[in-house]
PDB file of N, CA and C in Angstrom:
ATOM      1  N   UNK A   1     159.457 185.454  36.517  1.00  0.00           N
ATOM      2  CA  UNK A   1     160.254 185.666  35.338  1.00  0.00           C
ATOM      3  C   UNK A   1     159.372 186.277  34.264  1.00  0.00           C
ATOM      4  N   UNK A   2     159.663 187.046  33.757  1.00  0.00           N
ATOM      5  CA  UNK A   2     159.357 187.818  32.610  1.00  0.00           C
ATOM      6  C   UNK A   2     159.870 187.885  31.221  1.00  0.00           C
ATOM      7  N   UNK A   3     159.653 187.575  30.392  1.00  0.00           N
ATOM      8  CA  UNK A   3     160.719 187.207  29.115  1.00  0.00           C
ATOM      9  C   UNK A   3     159.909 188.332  28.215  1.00  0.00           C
ATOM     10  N   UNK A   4     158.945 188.525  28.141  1.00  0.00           N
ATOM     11  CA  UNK A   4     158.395 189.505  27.000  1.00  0.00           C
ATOM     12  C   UNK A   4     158.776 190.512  27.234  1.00  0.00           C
ATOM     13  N   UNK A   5     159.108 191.104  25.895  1.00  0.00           N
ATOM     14  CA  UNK A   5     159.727 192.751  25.577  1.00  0.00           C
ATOM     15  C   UNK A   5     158.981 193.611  25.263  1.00  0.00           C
ATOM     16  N   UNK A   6     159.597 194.522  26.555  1.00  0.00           N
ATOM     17  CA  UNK A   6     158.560 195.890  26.401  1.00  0.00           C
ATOM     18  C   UNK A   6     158.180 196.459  25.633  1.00  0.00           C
ATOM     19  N   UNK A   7     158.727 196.453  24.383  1.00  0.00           N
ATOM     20  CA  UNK A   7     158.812 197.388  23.584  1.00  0.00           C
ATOM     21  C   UNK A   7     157.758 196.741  21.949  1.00  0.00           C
ATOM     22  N   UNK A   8     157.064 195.536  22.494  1.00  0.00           N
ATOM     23  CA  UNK A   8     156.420 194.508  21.795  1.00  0.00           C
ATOM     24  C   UNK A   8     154.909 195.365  21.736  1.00  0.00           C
ATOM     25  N   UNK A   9     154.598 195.785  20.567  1.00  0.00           N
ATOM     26  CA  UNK A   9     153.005 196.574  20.322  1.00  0.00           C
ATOM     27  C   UNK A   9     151.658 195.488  20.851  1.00  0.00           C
ATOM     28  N   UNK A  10     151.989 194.490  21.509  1.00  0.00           N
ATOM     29  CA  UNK A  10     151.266 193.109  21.977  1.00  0.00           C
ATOM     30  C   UNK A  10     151.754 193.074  23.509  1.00  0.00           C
ATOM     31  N   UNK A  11     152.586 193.724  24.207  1.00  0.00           N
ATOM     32  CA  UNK A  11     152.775 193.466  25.868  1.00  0.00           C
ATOM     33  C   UNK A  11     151.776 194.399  26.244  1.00  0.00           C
ATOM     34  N   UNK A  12     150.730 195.281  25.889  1.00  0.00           N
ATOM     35  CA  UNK A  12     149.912 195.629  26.872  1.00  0.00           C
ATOM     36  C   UNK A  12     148.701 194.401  26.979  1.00  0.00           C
ATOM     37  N   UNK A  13     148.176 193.855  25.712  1.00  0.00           N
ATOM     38  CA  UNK A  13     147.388 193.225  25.860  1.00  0.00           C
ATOM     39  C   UNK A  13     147.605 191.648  26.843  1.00  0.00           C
ATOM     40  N   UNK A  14     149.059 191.426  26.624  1.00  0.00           N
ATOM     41  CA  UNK A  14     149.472 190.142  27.376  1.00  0.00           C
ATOM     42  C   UNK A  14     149.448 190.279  28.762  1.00  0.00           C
ATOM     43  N   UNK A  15     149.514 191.920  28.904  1.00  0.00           N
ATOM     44  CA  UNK A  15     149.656 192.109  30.792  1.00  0.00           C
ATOM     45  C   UNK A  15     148.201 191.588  30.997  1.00  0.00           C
ATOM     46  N   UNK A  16     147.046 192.195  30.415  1.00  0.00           N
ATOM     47  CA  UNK A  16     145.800 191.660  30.647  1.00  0.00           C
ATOM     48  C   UNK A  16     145.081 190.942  30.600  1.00  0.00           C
ATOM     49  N   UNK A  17     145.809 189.964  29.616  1.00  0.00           N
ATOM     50  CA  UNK A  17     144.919 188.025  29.894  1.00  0.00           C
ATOM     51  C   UNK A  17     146.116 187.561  30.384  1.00  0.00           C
ATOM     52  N   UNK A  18     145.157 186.815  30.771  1.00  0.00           N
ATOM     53  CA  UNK A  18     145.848 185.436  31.887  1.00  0.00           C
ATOM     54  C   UNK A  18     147.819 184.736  31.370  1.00  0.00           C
ATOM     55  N   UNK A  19     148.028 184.526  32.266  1.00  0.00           N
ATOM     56  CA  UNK A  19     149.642 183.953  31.659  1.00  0.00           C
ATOM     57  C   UNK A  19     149.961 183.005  32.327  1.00  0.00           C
ATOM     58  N   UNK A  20     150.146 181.694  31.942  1.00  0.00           N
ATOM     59  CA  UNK A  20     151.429 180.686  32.705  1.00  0.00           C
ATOM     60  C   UNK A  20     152.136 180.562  31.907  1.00  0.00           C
ATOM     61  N   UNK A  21     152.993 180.060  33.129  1.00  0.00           N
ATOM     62  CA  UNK A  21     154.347 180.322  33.064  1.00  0.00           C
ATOM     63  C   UNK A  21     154.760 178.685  33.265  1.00  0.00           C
ATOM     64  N   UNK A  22     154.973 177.817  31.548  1.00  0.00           N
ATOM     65  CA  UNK A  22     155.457 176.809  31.429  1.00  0.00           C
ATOM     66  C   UNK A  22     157.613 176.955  31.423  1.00  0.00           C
ATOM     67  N   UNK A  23     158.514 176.467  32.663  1.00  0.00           N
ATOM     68  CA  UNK A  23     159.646 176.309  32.541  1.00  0.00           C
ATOM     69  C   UNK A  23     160.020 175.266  32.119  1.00  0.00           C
ATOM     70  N   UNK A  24     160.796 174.887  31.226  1.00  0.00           N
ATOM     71  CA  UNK A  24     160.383 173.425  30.536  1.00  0.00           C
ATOM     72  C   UNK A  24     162.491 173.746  30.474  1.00  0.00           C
ATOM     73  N   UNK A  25     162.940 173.871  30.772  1.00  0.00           N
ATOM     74  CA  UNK A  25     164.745 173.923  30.856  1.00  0.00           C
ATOM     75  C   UNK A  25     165.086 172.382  31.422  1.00  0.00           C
ATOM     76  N   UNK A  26     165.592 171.844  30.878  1.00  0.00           N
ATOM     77  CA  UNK A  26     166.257 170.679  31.363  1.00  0.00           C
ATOM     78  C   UNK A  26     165.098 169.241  31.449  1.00  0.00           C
ATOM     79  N   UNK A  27     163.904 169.724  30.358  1.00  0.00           N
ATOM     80  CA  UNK A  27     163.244 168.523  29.776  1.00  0.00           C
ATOM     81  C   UNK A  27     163.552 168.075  28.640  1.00  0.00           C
ATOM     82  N   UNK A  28     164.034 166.846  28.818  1.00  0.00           N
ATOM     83  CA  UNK A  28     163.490 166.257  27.445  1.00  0.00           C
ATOM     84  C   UNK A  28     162.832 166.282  26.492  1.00  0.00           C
ATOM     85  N   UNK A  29     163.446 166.358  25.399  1.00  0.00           N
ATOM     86  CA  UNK A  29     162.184 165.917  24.251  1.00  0.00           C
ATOM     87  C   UNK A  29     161.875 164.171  23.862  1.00  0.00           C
ATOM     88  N   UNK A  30     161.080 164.113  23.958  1.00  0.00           N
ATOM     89  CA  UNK A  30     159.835 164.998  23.560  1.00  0.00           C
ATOM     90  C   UNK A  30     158.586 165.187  24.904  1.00  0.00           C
ATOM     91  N   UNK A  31     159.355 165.071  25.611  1.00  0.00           N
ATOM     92  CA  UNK A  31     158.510 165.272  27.239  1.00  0.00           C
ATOM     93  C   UNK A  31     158.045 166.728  26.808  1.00  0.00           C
ATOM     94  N   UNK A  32     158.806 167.717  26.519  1.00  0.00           N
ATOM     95  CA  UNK A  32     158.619 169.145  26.879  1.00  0.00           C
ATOM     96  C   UNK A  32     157.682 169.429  25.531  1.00  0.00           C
ATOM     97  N   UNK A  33     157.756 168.718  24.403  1.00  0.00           N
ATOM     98  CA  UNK A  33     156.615 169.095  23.664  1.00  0.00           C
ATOM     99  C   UNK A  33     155.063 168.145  24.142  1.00  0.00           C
ATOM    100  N   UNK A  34     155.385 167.675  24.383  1.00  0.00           N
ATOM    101  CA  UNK A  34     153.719 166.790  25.071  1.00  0.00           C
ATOM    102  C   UNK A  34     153.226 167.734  26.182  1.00  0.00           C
ATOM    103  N   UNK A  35     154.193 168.354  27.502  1.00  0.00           N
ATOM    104  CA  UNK A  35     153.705 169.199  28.023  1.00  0.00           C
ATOM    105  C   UNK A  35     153.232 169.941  27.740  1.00  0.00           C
ATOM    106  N   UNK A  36     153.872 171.060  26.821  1.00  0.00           N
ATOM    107  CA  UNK A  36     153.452 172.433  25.783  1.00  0.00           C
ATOM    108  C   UNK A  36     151.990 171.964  25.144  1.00  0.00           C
ATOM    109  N   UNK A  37     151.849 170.765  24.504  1.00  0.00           N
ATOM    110  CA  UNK A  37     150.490 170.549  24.030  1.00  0.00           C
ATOM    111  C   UNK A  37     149.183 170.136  25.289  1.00  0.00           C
ATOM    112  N   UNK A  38     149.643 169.937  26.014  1.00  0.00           N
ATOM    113  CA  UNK A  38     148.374 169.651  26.834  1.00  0.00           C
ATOM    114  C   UNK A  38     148.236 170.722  27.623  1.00  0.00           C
ATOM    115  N   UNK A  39     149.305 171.592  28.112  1.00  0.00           N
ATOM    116  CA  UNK A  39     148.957 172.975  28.798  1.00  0.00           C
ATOM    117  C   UNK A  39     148.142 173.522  28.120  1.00  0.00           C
ATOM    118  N   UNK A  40     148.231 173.692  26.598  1.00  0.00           N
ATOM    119  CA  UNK A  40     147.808 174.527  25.567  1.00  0.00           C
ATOM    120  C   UNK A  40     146.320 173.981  25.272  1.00  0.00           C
ATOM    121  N   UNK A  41     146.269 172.557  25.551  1.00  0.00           N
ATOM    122  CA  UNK A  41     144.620 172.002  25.433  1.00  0.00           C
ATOM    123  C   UNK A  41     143.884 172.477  26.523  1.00  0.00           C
ATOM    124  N   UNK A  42     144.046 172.479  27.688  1.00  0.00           N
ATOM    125  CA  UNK A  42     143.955 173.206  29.104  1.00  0.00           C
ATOM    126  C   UNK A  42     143.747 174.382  29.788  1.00  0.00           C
ATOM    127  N   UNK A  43     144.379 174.861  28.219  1.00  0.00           N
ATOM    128  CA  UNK A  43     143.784 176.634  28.343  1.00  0.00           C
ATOM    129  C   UNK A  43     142.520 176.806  28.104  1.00  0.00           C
ATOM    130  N   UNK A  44     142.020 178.165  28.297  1.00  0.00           N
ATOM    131  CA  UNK A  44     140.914 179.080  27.789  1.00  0.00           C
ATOM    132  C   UNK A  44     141.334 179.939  26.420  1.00  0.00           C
ATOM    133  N   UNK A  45     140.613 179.981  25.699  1.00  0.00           N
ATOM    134  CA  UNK A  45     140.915 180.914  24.518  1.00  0.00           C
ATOM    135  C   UNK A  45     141.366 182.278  25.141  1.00  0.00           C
ATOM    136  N   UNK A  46     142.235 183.133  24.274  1.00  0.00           N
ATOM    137  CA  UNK A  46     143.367 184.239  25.330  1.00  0.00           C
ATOM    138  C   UNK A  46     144.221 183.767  26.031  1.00  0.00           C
ATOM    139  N   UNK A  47     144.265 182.961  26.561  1.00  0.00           N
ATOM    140  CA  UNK A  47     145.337 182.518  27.986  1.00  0.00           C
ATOM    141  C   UNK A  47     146.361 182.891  27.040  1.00  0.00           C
ATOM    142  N   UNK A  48     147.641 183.035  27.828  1.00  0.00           N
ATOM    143  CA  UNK A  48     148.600 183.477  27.659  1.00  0.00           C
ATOM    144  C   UNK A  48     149.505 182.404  28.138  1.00  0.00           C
ATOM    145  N   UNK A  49     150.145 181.477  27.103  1.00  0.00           N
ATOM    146  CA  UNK A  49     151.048 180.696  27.771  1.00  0.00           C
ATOM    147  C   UNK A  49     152.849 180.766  27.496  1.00  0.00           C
ATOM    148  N   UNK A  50     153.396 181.646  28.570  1.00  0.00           N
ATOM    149  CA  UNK A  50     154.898 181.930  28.623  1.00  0.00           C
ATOM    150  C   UNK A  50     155.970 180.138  28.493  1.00  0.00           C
ATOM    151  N   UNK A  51     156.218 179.326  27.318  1.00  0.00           N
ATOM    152  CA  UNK A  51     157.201 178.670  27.222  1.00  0.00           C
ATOM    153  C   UNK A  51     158.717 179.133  27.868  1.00  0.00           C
ATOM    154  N   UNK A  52     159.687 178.438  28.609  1.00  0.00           N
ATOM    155  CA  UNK A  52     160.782 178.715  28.736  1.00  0.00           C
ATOM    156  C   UNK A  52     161.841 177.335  28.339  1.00  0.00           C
ATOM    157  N   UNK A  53     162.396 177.294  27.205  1.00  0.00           N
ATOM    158  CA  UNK A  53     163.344 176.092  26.948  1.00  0.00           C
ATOM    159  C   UNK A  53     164.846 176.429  26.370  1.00  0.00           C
ATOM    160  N   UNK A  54     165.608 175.711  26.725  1.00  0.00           N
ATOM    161  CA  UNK A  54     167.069 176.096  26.542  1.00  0.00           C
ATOM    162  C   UNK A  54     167.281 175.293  25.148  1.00  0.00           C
ATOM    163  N   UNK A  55     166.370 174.521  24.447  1.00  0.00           N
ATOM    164  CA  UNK A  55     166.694 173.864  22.804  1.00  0.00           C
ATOM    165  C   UNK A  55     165.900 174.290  21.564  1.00  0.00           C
ATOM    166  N   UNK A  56     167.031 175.048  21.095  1.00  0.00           N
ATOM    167  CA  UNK A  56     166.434 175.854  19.896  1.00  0.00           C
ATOM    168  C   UNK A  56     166.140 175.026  19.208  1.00  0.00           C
ATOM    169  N   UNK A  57     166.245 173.694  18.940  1.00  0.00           N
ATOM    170  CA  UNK A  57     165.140 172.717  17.907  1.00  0.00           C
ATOM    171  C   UNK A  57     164.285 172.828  18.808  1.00  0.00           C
ATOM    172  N   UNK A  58     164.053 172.198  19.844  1.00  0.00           N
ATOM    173  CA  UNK A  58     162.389 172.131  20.086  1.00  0.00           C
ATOM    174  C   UNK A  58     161.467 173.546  20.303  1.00  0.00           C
ATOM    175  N   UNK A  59     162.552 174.673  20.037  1.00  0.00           N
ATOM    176  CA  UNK A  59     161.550 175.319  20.335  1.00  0.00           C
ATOM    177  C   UNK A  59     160.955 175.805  18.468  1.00  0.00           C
ATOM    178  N   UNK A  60     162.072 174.862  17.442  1.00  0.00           N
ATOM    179  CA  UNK A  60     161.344 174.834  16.365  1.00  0.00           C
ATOM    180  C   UNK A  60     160.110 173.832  15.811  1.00  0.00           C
ATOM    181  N   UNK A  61     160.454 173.114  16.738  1.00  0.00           N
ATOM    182  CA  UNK A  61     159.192 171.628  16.791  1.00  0.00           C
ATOM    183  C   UNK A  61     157.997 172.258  17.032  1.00  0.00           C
ATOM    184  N   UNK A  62     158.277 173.361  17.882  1.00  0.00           N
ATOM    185  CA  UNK A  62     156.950 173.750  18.695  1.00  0.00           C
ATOM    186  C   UNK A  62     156.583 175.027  17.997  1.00  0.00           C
ATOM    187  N   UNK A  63     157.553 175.564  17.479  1.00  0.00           N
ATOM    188  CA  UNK A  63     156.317 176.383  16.279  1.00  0.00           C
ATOM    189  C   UNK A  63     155.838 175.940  15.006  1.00  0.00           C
ATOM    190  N   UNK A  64     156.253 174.757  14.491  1.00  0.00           N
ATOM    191  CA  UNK A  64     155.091 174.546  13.540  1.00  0.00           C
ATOM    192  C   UNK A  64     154.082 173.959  13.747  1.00  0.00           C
ATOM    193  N   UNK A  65     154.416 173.256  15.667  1.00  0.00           N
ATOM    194  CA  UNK A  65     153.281 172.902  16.114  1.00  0.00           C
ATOM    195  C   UNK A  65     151.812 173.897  16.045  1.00  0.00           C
ATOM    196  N   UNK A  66     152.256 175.293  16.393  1.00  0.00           N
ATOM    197  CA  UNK A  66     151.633 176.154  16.609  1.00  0.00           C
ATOM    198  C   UNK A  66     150.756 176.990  15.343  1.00  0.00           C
ATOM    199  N   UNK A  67     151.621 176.814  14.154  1.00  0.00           N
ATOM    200  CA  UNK A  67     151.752 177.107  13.088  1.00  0.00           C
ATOM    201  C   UNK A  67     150.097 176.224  12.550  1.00  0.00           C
ATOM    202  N   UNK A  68     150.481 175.225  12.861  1.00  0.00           N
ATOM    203  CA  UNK A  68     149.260 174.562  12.683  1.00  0.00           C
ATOM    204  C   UNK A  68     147.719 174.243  13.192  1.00  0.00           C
ATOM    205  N   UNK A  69     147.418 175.287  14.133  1.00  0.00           N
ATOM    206  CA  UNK A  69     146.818 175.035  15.129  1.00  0.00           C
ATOM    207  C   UNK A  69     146.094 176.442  15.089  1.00  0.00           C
ATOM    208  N   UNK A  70     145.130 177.617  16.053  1.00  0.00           N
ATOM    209  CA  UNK A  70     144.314 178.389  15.727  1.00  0.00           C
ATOM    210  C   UNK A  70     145.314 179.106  16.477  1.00  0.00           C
ATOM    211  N   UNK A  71     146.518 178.362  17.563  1.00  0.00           N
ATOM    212  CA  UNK A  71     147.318 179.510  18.618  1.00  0.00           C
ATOM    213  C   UNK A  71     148.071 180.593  18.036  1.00  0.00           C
ATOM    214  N   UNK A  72     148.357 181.179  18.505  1.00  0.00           N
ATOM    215  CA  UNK A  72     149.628 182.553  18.118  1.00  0.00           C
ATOM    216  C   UNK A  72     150.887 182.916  19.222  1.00  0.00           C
ATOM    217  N   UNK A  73     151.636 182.813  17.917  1.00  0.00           N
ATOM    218  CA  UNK A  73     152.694 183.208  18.639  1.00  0.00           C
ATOM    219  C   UNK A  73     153.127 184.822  19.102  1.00  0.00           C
ATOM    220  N   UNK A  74     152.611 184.802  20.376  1.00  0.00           N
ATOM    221  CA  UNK A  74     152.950 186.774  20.329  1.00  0.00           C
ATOM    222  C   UNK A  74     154.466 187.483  20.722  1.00  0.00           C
ATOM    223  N   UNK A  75     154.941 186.544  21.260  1.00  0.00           N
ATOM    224  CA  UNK A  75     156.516 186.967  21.393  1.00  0.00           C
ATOM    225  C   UNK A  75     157.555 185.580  21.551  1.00  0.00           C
ATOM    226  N   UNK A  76     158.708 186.370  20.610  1.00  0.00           N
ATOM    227  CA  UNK A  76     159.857 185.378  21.099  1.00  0.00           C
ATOM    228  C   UNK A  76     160.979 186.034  21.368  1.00  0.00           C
ATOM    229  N   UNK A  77     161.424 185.436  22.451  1.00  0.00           N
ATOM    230  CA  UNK A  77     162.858 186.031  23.177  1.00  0.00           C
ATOM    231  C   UNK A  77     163.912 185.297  23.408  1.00  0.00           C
ATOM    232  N   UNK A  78     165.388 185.532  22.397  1.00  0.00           N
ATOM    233  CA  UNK A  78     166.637 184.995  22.985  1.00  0.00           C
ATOM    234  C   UNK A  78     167.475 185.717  24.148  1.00  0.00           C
ATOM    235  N   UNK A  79     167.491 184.904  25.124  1.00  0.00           N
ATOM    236  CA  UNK A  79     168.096 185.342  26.457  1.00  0.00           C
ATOM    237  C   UNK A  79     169.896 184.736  25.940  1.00  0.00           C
ATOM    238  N   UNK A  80     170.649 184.578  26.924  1.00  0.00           N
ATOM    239  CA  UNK A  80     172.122 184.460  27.389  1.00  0.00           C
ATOM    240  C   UNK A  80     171.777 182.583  27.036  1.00  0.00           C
ATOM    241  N   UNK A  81     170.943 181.905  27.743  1.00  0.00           N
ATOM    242  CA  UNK A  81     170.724 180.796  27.848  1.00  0.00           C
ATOM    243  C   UNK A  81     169.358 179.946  28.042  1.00  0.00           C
ATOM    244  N   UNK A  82     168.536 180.565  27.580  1.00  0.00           N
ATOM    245  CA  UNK A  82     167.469 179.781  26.900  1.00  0.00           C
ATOM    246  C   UNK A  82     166.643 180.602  26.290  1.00  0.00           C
ATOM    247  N   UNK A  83     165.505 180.477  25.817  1.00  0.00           N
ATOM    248  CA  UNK A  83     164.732 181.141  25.000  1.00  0.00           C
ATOM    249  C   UNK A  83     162.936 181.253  25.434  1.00  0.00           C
ATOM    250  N   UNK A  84     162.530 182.195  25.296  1.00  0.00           N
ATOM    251  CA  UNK A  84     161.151 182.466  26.077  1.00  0.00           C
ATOM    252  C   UNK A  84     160.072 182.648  24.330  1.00  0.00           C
ATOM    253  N   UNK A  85     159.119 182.008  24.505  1.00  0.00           N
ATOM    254  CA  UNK A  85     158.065 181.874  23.319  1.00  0.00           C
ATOM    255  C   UNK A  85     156.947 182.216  24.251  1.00  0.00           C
ATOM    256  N   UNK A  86     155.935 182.873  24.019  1.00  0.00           N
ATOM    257  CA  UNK A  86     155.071 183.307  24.282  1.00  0.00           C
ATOM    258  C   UNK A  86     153.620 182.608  23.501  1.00  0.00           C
ATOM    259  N   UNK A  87     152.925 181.977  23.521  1.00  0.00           N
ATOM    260  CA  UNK A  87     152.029 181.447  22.526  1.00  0.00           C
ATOM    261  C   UNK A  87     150.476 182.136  23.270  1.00  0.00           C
ATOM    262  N   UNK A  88     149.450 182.499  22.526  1.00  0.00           N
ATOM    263  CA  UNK A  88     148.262 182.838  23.051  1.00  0.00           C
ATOM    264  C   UNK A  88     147.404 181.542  22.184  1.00  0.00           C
ATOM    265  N   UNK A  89     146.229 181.041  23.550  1.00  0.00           N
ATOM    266  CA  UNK A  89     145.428 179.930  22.943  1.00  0.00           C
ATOM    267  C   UNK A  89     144.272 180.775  21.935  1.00  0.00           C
ATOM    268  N   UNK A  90     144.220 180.210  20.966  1.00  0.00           N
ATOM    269  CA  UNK A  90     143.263 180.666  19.858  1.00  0.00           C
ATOM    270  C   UNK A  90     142.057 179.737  20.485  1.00  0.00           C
ATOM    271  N   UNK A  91     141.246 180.252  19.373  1.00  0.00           N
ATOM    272  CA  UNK A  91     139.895 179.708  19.426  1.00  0.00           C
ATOM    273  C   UNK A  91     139.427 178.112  18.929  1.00  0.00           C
ATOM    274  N   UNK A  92     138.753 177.462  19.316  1.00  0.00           N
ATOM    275  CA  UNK A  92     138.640 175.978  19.164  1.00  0.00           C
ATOM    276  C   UNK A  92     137.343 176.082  18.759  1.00  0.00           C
ATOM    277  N   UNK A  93     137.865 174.905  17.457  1.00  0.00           N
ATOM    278  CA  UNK A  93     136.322 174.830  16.388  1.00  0.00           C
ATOM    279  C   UNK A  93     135.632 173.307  16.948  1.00  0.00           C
ATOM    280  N   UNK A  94     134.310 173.741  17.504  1.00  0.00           N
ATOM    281  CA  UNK A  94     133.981 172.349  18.026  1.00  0.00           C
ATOM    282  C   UNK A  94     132.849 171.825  16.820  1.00  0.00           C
ATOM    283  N   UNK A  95     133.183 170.604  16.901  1.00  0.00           N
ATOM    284  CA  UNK A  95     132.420 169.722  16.038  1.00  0.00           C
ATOM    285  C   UNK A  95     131.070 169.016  16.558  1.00  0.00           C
ATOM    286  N   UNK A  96     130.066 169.326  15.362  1.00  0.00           N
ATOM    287  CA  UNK A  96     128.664 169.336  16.118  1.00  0.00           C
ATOM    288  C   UNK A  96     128.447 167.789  16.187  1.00  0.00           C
TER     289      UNK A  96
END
């Protein structure tokens, strides 16, 4: 599955780092935001992590999650019946 749009000045660079592909349709909340956060701890800085959820609140839970955090959001897509968020892992400030 593919949810990012071609026509996004950010899909060449997403073809070239890494991507999973979290389907999170028919989870619970707040199951599907605990997932989203530990995939996202789990990454490498760049990774490319494709969200797929059918609840437009959580997929507002999960951007100010993001909002708050070093990640980026590089694409969002409304489909027929759920919605595709795209988040890239930012960089992590480690404490000496």
């Amino acid at each position: 599955m593919n949810c990012e749009s071609e026509s996004e000045s950010e899909s060449e660079k997403i073809h070239m780092a890494s991507k999973i592909i979290l389907d999170l349709r028919g989870v619970i909340s707040p199951l599907n935001l605990l997932k989203c956060k530990n995939t996202l701890k789990a990454m490498e800085q760049g990774e490319i992590m494709e969200v797929i959820l059918a609840d437009a609140d959580v997929i507002q839970d999960l951007l100010m999650i993001v909002e708050r955090s070093t990640d980026k959001v590089v694409y969002q897509n409304k489909k027929a019946d759920y919605i595709c968020l795209g988040i890239k892992k930012g960089n992590r400030i480690q404490n000496s």
